[in-house]
PDB file of N, CA and C in Angstrom:
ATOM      1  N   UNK A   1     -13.738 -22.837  13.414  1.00  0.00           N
ATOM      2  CA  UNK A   1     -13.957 -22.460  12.036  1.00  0.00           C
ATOM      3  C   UNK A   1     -13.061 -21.258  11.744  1.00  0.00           C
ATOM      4  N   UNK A   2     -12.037 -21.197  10.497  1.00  0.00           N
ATOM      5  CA  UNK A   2     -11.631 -20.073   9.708  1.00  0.00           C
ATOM      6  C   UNK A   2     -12.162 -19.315   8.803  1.00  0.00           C
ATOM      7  N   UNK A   3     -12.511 -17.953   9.447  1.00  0.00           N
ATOM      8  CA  UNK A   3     -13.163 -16.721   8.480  1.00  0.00           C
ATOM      9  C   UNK A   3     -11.758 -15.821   7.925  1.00  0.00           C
ATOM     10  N   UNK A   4     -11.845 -15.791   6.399  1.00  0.00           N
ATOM     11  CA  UNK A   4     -11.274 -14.642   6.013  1.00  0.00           C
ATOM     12  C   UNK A   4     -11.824 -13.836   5.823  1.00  0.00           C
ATOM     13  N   UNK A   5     -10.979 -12.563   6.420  1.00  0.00           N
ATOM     14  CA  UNK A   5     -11.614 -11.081   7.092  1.00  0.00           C
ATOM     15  C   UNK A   5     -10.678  -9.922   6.130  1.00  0.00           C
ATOM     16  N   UNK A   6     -11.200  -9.417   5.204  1.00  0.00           N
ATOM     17  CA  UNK A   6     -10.969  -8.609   4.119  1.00  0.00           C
ATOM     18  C   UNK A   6     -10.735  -6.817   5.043  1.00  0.00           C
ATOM     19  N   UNK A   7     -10.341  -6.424   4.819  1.00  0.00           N
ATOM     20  CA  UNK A   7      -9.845  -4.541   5.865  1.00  0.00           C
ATOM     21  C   UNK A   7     -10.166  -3.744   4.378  1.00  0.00           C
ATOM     22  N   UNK A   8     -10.532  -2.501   4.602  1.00  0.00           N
ATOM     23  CA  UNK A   8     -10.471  -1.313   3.994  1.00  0.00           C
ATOM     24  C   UNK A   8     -10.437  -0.050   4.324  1.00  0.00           C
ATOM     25  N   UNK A   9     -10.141   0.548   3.786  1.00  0.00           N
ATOM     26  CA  UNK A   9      -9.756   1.540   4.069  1.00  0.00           C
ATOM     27  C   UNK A   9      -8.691   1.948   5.665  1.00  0.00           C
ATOM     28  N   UNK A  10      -9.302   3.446   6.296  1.00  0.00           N
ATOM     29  CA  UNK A  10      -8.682   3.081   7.560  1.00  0.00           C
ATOM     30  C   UNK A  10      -8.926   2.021   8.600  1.00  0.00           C
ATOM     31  N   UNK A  11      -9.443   1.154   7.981  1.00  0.00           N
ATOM     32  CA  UNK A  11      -9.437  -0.302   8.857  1.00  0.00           C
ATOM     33  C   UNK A  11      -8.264  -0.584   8.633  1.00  0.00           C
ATOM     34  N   UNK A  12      -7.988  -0.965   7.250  1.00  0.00           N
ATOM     35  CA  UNK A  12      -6.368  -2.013   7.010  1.00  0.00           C
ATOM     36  C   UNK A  12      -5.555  -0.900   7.531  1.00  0.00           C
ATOM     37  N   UNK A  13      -5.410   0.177   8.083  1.00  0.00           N
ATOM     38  CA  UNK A  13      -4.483   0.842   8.856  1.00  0.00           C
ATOM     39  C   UNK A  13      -4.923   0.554  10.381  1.00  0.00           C
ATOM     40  N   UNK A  14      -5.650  -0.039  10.563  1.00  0.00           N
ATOM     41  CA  UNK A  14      -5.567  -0.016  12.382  1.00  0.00           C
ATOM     42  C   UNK A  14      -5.244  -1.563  12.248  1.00  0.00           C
ATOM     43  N   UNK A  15      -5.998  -2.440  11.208  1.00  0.00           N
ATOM     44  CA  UNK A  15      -5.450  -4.046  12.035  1.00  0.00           C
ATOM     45  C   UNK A  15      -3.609  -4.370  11.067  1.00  0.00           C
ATOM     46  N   UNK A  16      -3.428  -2.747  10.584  1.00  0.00           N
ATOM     47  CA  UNK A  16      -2.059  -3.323   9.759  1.00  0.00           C
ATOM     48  C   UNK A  16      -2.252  -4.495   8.978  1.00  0.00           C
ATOM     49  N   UNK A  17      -2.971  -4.793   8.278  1.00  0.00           N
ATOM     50  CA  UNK A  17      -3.418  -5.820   6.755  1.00  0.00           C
ATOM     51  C   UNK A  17      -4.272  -5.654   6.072  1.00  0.00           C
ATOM     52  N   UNK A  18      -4.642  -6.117   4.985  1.00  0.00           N
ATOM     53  CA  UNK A  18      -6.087  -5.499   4.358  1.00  0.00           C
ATOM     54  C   UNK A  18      -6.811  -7.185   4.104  1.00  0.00           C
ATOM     55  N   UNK A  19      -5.939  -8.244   5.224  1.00  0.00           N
ATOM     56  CA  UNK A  19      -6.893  -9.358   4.388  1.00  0.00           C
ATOM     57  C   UNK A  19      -6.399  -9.914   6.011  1.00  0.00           C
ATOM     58  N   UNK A  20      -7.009 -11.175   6.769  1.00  0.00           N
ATOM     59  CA  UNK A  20      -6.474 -12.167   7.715  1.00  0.00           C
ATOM     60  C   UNK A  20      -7.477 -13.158   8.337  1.00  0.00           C
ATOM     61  N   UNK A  21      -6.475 -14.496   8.616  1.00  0.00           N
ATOM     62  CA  UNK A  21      -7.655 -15.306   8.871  1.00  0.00           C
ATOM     63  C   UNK A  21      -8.015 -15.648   9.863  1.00  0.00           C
ATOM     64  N   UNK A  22      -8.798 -15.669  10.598  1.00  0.00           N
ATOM     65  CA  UNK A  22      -9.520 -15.480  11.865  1.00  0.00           C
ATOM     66  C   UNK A  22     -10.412 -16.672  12.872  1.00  0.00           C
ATOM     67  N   UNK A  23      -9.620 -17.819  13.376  1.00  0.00           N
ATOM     68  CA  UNK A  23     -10.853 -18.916  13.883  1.00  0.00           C
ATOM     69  C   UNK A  23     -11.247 -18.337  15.231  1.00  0.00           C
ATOM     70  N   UNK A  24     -12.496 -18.429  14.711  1.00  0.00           N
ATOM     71  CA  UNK A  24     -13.938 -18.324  15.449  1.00  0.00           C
ATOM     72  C   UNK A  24     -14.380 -19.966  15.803  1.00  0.00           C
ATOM     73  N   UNK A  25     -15.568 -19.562  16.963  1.00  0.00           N
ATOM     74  CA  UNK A  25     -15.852 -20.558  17.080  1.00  0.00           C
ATOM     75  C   UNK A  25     -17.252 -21.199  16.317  1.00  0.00           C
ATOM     76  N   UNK A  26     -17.308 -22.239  15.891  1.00  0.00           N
ATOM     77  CA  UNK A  26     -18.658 -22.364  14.895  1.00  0.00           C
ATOM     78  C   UNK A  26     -20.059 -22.590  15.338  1.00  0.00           C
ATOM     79  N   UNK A  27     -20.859 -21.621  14.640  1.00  0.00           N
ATOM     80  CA  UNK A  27     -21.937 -21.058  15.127  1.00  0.00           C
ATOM     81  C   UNK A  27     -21.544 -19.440  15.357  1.00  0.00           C
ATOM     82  N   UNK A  28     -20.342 -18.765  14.575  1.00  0.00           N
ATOM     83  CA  UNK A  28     -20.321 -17.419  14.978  1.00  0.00           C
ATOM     84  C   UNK A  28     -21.316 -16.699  14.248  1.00  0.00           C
ATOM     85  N   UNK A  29     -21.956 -15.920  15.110  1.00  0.00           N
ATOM     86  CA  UNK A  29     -22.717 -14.892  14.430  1.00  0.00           C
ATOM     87  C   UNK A  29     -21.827 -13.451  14.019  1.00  0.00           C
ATOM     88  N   UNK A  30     -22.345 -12.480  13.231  1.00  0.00           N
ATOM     89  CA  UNK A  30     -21.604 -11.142  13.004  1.00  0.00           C
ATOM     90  C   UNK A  30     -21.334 -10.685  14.133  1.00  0.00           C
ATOM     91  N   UNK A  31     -22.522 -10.813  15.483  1.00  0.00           N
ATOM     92  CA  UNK A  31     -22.235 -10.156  16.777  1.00  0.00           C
ATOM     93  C   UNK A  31     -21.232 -10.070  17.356  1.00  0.00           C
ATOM     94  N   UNK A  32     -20.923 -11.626  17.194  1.00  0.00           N
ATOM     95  CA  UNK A  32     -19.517 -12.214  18.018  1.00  0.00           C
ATOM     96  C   UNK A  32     -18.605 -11.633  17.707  1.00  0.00           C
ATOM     97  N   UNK A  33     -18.600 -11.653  16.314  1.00  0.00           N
ATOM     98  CA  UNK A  33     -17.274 -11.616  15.106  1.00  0.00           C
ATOM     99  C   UNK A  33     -17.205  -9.785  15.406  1.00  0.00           C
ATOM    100  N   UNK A  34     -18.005  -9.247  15.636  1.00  0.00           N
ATOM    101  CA  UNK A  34     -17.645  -7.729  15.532  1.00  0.00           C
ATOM    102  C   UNK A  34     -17.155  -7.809  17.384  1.00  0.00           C
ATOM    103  N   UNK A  35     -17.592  -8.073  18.224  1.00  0.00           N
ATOM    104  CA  UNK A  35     -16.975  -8.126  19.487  1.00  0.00           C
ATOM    105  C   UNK A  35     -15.462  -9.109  19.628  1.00  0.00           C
ATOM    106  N   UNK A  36     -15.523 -10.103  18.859  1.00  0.00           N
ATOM    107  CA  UNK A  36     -14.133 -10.443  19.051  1.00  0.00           C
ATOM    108  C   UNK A  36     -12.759  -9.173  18.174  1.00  0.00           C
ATOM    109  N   UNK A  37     -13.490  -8.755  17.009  1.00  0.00           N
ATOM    110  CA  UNK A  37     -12.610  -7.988  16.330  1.00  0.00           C
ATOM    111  C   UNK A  37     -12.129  -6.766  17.115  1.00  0.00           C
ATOM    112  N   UNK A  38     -13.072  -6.137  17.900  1.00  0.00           N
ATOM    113  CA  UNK A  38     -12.724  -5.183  18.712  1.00  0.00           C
ATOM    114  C   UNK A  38     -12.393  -5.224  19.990  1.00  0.00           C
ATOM    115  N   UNK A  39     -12.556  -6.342  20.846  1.00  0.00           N
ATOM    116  CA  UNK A  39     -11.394  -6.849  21.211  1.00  0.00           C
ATOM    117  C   UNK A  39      -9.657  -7.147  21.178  1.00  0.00           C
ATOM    118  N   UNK A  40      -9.632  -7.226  19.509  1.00  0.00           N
ATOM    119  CA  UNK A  40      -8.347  -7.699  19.120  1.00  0.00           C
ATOM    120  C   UNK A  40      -8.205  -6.249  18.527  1.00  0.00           C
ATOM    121  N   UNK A  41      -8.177  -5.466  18.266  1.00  0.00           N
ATOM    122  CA  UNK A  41      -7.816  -4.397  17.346  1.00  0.00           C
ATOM    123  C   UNK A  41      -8.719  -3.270  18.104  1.00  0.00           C
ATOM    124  N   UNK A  42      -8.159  -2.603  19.161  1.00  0.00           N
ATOM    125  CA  UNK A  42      -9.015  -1.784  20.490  1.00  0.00           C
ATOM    126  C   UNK A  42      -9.162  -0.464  19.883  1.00  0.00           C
ATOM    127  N   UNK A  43      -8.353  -0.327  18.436  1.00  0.00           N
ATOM    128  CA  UNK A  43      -9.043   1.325  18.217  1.00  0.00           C
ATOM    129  C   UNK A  43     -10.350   1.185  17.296  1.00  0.00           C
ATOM    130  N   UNK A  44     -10.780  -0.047  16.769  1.00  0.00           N
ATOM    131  CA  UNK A  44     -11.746  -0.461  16.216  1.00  0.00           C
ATOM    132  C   UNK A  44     -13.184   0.090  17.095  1.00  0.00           C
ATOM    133  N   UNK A  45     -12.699   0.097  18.351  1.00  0.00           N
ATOM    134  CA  UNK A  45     -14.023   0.234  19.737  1.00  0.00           C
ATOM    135  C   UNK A  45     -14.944   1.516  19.218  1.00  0.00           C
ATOM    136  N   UNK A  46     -14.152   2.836  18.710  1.00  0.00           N
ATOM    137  CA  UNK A  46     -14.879   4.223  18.438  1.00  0.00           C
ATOM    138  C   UNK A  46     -15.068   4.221  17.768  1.00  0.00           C
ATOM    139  N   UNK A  47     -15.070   3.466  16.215  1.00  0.00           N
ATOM    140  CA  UNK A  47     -15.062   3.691  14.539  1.00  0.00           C
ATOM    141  C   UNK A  47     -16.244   2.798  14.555  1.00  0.00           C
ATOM    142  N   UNK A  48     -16.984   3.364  13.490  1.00  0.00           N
ATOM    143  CA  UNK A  48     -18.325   3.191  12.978  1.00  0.00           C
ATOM    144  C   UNK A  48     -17.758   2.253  11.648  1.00  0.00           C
ATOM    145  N   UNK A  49     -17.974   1.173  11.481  1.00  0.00           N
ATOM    146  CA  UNK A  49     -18.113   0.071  10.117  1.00  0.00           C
ATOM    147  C   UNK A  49     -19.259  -0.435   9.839  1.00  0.00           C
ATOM    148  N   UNK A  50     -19.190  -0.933   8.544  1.00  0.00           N
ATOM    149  CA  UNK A  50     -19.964  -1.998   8.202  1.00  0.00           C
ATOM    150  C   UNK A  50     -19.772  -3.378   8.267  1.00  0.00           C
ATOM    151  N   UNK A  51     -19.902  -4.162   8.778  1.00  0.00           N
ATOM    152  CA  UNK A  51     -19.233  -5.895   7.972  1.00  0.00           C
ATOM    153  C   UNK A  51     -20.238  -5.899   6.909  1.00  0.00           C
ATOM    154  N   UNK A  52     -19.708  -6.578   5.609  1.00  0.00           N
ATOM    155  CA  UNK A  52     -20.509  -6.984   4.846  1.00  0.00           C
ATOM    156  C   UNK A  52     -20.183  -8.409   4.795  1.00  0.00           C
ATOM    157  N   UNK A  53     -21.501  -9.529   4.175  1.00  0.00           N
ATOM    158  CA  UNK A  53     -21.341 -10.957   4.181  1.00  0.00           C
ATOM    159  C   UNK A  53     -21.795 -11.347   2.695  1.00  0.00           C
ATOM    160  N   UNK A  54     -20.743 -11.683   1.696  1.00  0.00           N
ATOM    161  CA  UNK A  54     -20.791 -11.902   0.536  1.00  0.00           C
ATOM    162  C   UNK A  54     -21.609 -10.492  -0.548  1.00  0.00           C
ATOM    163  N   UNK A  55     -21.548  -9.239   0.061  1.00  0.00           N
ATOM    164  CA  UNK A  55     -21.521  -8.455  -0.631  1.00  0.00           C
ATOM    165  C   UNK A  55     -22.624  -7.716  -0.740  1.00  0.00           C
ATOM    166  N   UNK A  56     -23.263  -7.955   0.592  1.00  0.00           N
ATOM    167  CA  UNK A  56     -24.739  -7.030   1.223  1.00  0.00           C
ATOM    168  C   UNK A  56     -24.293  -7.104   2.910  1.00  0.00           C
ATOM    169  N   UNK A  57     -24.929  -5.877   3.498  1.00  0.00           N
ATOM    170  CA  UNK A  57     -24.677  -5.537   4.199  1.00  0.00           C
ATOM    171  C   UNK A  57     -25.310  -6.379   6.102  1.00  0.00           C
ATOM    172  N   UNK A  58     -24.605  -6.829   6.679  1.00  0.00           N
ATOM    173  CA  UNK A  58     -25.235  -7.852   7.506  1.00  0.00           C
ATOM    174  C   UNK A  58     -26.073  -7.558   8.298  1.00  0.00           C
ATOM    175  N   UNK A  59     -26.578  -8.679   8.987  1.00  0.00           N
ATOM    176  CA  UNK A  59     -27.853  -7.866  10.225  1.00  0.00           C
ATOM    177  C   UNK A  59     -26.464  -9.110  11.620  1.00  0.00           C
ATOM    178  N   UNK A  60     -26.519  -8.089  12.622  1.00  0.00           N
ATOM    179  CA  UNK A  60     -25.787  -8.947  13.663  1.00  0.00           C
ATOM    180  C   UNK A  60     -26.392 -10.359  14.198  1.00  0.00           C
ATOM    181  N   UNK A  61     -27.151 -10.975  13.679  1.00  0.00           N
ATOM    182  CA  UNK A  61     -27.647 -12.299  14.415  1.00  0.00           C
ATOM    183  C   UNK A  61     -27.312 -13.359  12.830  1.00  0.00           C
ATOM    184  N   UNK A  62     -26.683 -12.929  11.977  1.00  0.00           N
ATOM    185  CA  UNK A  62     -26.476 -13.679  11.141  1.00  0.00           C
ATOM    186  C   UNK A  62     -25.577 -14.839  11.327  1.00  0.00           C
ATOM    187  N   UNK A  63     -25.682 -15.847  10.874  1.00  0.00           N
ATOM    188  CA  UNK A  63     -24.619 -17.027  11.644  1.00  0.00           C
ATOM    189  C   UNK A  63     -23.529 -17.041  10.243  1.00  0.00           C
ATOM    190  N   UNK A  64     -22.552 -17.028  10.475  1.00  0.00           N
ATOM    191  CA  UNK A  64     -21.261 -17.314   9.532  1.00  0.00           C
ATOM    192  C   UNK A  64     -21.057 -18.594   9.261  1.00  0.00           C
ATOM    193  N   UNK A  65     -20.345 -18.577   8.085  1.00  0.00           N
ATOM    194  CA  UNK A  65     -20.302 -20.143   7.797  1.00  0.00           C
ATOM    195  C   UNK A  65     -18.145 -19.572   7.298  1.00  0.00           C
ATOM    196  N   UNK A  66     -17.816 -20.705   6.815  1.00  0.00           N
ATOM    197  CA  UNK A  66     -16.581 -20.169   6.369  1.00  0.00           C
ATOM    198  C   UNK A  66     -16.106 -20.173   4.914  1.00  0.00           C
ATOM    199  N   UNK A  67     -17.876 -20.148   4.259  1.00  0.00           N
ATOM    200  CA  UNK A  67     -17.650 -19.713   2.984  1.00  0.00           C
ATOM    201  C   UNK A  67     -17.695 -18.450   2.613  1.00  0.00           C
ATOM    202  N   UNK A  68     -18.234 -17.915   3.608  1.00  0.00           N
ATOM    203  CA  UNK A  68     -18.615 -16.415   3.643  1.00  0.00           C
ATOM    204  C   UNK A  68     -17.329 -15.500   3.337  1.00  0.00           C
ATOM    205  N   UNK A  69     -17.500 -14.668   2.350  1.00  0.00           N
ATOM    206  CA  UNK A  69     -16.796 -13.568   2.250  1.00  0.00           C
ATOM    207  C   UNK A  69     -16.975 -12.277   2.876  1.00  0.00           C
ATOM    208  N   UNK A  70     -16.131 -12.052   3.852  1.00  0.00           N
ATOM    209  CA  UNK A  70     -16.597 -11.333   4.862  1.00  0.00           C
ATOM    210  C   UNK A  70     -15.659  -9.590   4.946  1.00  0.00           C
ATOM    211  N   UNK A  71     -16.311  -8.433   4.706  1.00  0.00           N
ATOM    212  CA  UNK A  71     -15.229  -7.352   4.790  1.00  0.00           C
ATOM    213  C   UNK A  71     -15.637  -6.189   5.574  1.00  0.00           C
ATOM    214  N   UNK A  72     -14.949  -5.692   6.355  1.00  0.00           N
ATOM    215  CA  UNK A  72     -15.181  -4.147   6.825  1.00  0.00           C
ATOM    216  C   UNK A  72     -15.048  -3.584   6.341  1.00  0.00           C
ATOM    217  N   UNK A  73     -16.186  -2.366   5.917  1.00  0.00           N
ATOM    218  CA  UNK A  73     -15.732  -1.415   5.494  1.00  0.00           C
ATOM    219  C   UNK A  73     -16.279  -0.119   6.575  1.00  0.00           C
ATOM    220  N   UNK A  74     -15.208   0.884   5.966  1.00  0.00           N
ATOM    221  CA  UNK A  74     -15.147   2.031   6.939  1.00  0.00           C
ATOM    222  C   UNK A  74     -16.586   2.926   6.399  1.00  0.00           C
ATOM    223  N   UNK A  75     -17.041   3.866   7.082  1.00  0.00           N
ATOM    224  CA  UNK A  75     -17.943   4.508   6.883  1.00  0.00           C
ATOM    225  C   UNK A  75     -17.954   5.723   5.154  1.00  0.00           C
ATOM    226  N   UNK A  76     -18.716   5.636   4.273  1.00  0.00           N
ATOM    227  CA  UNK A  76     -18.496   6.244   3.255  1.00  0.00           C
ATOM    228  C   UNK A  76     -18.610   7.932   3.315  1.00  0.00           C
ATOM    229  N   UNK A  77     -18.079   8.961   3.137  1.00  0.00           N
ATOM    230  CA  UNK A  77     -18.405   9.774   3.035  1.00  0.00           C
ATOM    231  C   UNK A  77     -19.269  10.629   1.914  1.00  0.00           C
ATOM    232  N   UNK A  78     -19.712  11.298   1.409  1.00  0.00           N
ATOM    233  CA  UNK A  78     -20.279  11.562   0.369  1.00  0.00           C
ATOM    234  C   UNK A  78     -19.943  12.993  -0.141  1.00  0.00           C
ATOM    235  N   UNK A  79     -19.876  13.413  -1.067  1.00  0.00           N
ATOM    236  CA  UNK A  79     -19.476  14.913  -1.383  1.00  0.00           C
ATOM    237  C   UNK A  79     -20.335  15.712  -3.541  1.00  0.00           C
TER     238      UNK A  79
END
C-alpha cells in the first residue's frame, strides 16, 4: 500500500521534502509507519512529532488505509 506523507516544518528539513510517497505494508498501523520513518530519516529518532490522520491527532495502533491523509508535524511552541 502507498501512503502520502505530508513534512512540516523542521521535518521537511530533515526528510528534504514537504510531501512523499511511501509503500508500507497493508495493515500498517501509525506504530509501524512512525518506526519505519525513523528508520529512514535517523535524525527523526530525537525529535518529538505528531502524525496526524486526516486532521486529528493519531493514537499508534491505528491501522492506515491509503486514503488517509497523513502529516508530521513538529512540536508547537507557544509564546
Amino acid at each position: 500500500m502507498k501512503l502520502k506523507i505530508l513534512y512540516f516544518g523542521m521535518i521537511s528539513e530533515i526528510t528534504d521534502c514537504n510531501e512523499e510517497l511511501i509503500a508500507v505494508p497493508d495493515q500498517c498501523k501509525v506504530a509501524q509507519l512512525e518506526i519505519f520513518l525513523k528508520d529512514t530519516y535517523i535524525n527523526l529518532q530525537g525529535l518529538s512529532f505528531n502524525i496526524v490522520v486526516d486532521k486529528q491527532i493519531s493514537t499508534s495502533d491505528m491501522l492506515l488505509t491509503s486514503a488517509n491523509e497523513i502529516a508530521l508535524l513538529p512540536p508547537f511552541s507557544g509564546g
